[in-house]
PDB file of N, CA and C in Angstrom:
ATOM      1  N   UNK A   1      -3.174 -27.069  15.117  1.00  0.00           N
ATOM      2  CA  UNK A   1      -1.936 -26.993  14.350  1.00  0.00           C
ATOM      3  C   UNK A   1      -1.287 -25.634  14.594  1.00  0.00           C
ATOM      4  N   UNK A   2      -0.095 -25.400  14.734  1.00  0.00           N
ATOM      5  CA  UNK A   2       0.969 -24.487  15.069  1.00  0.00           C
ATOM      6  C   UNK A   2       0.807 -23.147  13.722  1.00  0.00           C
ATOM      7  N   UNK A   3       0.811 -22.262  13.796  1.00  0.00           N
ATOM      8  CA  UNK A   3       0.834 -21.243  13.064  1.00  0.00           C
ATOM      9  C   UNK A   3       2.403 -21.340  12.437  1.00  0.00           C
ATOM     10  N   UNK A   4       2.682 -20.699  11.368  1.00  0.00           N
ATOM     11  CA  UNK A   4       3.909 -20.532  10.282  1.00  0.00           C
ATOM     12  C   UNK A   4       4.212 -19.644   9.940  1.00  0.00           C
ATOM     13  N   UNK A   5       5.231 -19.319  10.143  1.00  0.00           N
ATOM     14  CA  UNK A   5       5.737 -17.786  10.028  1.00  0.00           C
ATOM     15  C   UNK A   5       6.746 -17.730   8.637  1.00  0.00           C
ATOM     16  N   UNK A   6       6.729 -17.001   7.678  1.00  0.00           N
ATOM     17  CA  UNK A   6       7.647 -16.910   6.852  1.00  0.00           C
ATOM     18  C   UNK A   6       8.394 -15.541   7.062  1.00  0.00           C
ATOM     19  N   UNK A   7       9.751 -15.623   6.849  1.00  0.00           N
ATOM     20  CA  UNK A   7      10.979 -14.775   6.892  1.00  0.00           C
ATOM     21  C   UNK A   7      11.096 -14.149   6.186  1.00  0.00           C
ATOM     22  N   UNK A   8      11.541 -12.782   6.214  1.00  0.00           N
ATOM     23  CA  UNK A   8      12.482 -12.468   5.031  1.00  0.00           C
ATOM     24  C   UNK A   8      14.029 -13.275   5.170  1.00  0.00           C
ATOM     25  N   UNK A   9      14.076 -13.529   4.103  1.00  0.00           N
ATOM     26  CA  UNK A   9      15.563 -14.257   3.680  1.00  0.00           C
ATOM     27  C   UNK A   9      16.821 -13.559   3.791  1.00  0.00           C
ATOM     28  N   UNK A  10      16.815 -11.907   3.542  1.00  0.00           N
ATOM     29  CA  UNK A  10      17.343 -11.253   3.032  1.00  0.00           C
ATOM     30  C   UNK A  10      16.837  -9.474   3.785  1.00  0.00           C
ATOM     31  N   UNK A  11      18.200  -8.594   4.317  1.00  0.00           N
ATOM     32  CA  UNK A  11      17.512  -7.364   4.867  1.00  0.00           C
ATOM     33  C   UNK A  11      17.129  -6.420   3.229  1.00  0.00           C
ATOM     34  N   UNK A  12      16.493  -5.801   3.424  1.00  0.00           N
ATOM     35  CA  UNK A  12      15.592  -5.002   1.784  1.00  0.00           C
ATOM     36  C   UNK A  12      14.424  -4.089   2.226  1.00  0.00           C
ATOM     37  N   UNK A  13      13.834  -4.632   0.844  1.00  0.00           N
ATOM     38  CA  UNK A  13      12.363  -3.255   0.605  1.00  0.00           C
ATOM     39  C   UNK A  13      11.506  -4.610   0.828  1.00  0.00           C
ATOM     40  N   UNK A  14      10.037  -4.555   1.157  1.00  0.00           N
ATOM     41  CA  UNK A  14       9.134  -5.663   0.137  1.00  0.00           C
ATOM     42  C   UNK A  14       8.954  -4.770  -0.812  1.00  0.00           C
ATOM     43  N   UNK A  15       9.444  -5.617  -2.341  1.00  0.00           N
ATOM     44  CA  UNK A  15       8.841  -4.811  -3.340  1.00  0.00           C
ATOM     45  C   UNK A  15       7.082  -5.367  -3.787  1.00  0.00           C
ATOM     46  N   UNK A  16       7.012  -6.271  -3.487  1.00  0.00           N
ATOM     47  CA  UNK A  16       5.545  -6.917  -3.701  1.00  0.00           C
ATOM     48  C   UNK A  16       5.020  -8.120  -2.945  1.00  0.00           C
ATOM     49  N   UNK A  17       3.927  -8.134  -2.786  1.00  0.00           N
ATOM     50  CA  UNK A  17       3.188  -8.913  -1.643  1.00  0.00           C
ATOM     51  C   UNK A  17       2.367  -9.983  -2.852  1.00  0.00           C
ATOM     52  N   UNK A  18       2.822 -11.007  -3.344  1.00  0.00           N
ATOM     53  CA  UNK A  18       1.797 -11.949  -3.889  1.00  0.00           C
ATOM     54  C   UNK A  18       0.749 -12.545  -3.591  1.00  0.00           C
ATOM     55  N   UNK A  19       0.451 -12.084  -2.340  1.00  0.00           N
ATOM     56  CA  UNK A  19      -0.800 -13.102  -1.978  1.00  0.00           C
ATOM     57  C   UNK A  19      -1.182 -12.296  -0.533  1.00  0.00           C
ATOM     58  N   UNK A  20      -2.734 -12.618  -0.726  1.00  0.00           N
ATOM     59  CA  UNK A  20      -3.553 -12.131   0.040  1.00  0.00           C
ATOM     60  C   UNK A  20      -4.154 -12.828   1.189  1.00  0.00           C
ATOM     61  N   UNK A  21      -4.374 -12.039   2.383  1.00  0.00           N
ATOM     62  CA  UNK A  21      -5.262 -13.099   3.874  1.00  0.00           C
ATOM     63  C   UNK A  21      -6.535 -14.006   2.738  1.00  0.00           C
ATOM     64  N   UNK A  22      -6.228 -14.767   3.408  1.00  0.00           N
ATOM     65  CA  UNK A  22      -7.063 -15.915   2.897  1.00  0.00           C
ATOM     66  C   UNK A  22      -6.738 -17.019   1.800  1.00  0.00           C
ATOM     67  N   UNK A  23      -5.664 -16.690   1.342  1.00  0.00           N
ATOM     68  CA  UNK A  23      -5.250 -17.490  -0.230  1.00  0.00           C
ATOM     69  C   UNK A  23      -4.737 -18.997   0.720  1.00  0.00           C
ATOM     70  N   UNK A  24      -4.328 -19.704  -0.442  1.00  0.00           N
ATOM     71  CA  UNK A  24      -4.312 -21.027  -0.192  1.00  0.00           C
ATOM     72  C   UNK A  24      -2.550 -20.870  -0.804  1.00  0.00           C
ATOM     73  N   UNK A  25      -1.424 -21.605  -0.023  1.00  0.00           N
ATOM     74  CA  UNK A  25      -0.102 -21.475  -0.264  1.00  0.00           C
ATOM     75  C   UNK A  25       0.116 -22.455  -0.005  1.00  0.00           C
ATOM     76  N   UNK A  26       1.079 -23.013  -1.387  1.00  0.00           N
ATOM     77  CA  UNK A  26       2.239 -24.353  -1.181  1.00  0.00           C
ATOM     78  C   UNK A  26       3.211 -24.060  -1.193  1.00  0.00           C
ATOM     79  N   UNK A  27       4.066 -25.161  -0.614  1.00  0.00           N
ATOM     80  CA  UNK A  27       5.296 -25.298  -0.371  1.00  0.00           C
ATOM     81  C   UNK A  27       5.756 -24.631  -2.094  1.00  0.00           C
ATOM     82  N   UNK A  28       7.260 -23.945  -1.680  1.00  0.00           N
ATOM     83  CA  UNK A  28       7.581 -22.953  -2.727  1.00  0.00           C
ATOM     84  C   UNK A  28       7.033 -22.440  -3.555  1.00  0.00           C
ATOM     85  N   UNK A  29       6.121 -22.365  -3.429  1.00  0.00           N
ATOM     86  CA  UNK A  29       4.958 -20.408  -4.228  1.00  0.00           C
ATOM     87  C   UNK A  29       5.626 -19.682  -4.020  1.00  0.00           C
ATOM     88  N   UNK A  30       6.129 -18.430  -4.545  1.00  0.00           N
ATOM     89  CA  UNK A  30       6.324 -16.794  -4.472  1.00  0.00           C
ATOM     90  C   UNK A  30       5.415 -16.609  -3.777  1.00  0.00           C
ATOM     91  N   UNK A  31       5.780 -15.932  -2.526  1.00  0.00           N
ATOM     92  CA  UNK A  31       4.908 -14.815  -1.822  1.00  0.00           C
ATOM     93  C   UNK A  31       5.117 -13.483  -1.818  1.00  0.00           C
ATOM     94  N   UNK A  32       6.191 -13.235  -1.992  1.00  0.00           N
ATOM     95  CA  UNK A  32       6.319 -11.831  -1.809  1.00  0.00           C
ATOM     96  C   UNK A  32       7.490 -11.663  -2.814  1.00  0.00           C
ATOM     97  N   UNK A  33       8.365 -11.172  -2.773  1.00  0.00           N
ATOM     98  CA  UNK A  33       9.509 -10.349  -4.068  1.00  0.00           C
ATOM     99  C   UNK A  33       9.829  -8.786  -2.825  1.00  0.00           C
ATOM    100  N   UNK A  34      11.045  -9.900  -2.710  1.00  0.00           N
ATOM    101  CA  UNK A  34      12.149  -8.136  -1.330  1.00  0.00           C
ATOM    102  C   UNK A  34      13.177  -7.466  -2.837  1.00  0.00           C
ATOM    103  N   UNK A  35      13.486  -6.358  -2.053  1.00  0.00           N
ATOM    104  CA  UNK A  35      14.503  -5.932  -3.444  1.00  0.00           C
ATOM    105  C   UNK A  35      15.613  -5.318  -2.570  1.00  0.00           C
ATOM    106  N   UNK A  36      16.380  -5.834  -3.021  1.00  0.00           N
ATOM    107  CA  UNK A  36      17.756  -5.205  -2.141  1.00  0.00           C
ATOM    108  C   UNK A  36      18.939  -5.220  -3.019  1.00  0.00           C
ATOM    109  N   UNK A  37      19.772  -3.776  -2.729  1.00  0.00           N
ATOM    110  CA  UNK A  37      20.854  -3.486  -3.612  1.00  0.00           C
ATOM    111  C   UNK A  37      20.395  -3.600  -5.017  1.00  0.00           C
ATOM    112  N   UNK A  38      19.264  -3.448  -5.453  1.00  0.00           N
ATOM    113  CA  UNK A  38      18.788  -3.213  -6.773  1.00  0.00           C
ATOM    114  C   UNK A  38      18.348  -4.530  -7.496  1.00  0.00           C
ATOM    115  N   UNK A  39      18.143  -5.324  -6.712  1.00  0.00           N
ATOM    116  CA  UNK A  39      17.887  -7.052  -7.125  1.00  0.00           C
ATOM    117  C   UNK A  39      16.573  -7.028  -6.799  1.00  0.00           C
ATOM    118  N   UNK A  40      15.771  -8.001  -7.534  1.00  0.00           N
ATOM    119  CA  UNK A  40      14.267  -8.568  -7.046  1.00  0.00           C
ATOM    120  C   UNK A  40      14.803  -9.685  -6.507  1.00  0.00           C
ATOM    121  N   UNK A  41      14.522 -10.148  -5.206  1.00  0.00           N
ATOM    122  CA  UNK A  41      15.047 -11.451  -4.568  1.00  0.00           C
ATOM    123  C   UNK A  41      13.269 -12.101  -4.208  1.00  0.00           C
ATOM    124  N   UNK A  42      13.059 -13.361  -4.887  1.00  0.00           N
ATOM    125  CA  UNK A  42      11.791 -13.928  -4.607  1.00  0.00           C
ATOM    126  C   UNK A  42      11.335 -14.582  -3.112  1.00  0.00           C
ATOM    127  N   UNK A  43      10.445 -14.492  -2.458  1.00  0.00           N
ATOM    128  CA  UNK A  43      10.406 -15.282  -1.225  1.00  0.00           C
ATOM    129  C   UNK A  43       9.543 -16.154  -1.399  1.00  0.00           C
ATOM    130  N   UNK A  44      10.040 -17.719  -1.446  1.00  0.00           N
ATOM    131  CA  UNK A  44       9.043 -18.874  -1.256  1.00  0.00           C
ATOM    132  C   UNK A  44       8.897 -19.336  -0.252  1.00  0.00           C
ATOM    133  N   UNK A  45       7.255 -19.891  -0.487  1.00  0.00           N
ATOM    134  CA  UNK A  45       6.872 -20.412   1.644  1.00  0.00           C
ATOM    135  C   UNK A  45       7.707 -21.506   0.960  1.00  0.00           C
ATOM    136  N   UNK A  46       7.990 -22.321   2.632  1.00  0.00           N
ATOM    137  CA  UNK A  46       8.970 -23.626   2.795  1.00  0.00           C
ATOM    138  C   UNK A  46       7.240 -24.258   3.411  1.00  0.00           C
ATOM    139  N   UNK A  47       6.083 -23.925   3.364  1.00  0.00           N
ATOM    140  CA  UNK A  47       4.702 -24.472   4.235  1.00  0.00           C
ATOM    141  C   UNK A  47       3.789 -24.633   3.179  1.00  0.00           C
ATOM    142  N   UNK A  48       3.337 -25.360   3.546  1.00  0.00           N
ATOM    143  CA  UNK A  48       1.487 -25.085   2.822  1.00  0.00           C
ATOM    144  C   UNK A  48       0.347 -24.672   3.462  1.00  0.00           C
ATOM    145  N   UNK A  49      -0.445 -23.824   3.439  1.00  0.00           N
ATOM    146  CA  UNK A  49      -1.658 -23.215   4.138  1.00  0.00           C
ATOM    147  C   UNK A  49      -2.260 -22.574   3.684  1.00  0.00           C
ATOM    148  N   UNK A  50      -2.602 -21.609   4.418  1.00  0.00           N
ATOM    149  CA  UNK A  50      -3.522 -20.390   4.235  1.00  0.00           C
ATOM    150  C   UNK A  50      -3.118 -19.415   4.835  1.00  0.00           C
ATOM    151  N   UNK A  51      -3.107 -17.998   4.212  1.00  0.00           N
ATOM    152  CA  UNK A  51      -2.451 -16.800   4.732  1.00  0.00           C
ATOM    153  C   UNK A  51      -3.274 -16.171   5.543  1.00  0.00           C
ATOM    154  N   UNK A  52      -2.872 -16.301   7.178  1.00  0.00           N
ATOM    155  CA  UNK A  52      -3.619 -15.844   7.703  1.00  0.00           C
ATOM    156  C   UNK A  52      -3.324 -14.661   8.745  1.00  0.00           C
ATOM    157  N   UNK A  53      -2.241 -13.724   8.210  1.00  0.00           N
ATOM    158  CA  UNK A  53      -1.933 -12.793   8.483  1.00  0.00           C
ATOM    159  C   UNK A  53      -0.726 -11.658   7.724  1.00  0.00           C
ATOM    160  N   UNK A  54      -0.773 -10.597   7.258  1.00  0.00           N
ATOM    161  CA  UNK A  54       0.473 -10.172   6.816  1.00  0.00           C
ATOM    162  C   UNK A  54       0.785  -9.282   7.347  1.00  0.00           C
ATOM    163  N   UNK A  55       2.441  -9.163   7.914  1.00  0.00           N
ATOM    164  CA  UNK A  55       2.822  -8.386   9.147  1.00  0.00           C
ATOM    165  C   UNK A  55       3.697  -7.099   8.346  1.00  0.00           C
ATOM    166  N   UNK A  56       3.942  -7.096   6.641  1.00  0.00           N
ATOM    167  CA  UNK A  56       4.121  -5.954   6.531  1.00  0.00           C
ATOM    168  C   UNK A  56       2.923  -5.405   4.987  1.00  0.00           C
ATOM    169  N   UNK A  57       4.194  -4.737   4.516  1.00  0.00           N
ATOM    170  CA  UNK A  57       3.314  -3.626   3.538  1.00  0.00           C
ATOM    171  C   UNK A  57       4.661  -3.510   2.480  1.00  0.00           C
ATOM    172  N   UNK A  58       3.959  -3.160   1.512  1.00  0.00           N
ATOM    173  CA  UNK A  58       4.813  -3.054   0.320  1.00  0.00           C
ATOM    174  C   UNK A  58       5.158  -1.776   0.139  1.00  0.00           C
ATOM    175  N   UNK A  59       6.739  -1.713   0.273  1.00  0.00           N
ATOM    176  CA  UNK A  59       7.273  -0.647   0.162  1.00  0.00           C
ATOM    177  C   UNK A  59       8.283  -0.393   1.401  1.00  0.00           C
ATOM    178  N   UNK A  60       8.132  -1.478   3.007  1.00  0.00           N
ATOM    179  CA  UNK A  60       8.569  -1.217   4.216  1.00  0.00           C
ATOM    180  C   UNK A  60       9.959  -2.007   3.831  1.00  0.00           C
ATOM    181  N   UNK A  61      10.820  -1.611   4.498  1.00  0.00           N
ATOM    182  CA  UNK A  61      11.876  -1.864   4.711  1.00  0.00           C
ATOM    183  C   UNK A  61      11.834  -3.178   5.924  1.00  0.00           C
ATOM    184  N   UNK A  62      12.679  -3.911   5.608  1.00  0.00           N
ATOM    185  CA  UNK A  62      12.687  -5.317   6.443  1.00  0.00           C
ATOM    186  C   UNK A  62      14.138  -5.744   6.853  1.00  0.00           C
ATOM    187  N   UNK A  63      14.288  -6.337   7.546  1.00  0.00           N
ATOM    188  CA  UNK A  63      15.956  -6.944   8.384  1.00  0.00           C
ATOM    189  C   UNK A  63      15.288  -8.174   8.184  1.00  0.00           C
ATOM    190  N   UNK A  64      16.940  -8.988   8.111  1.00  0.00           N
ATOM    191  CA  UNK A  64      17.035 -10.406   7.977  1.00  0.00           C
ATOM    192  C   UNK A  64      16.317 -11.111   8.838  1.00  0.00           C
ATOM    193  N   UNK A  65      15.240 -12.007   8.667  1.00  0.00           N
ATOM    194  CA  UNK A  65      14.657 -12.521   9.995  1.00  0.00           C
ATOM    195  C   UNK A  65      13.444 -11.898   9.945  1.00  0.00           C
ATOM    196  N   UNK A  66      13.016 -10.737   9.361  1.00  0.00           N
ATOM    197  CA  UNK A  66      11.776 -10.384   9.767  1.00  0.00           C
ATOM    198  C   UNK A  66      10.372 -11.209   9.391  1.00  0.00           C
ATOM    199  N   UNK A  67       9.723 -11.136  10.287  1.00  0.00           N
ATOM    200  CA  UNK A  67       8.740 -11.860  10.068  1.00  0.00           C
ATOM    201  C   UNK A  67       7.734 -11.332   8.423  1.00  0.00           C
ATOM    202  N   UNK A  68       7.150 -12.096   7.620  1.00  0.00           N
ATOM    203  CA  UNK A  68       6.368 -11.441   6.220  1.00  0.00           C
ATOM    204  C   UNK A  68       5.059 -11.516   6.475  1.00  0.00           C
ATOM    205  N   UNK A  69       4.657 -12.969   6.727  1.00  0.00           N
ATOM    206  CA  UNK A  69       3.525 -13.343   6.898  1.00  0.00           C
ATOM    207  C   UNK A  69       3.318 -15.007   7.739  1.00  0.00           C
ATOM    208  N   UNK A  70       2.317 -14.938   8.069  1.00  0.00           N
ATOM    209  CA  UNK A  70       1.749 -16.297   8.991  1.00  0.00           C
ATOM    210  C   UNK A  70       0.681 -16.815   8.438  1.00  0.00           C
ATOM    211  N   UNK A  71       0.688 -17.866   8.022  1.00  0.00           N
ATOM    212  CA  UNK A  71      -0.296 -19.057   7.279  1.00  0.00           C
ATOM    213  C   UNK A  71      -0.508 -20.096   8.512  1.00  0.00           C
ATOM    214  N   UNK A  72      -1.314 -20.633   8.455  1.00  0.00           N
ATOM    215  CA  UNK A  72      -2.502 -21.116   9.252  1.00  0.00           C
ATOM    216  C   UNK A  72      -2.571 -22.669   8.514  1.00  0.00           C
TER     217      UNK A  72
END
């Protein structure tokens, strides 16, 4: 099965990372929370899996498109 990449939606901060390598994720869970222009903007997977990689860190700055994390 093809690996899954979730986006940021939105260019921002990550203000928080909800979930950890290994957790179990459904379709629209909160994974993360970006904050931009002073907003908490929520990020839900559009997948169900398992998190099996996270490509940033809380606190990094992100562009539209950037990759968050890859579930398995």
């Amino acid at each position: 099965m093809a690996a899954k990449v979730i986006v940021a939606h939105i260019t921002g901060t990550v203000w928080k990372i909800e979930v950890k390598v290994g957790d179990a994720v459904s379709s629209g869970d909160v994974v993360s929370i970006l904050e931009s222009m002073k907003m908490e903007m929520p990020v839900e997977s559009e997948f169900d899996g398992t998190v099996a990689e996270l490509h940033v860190a809380e606190g990094q700055a992100v562009a539209e498109g950037a990759p968050l994390m890859t579930l398995s």
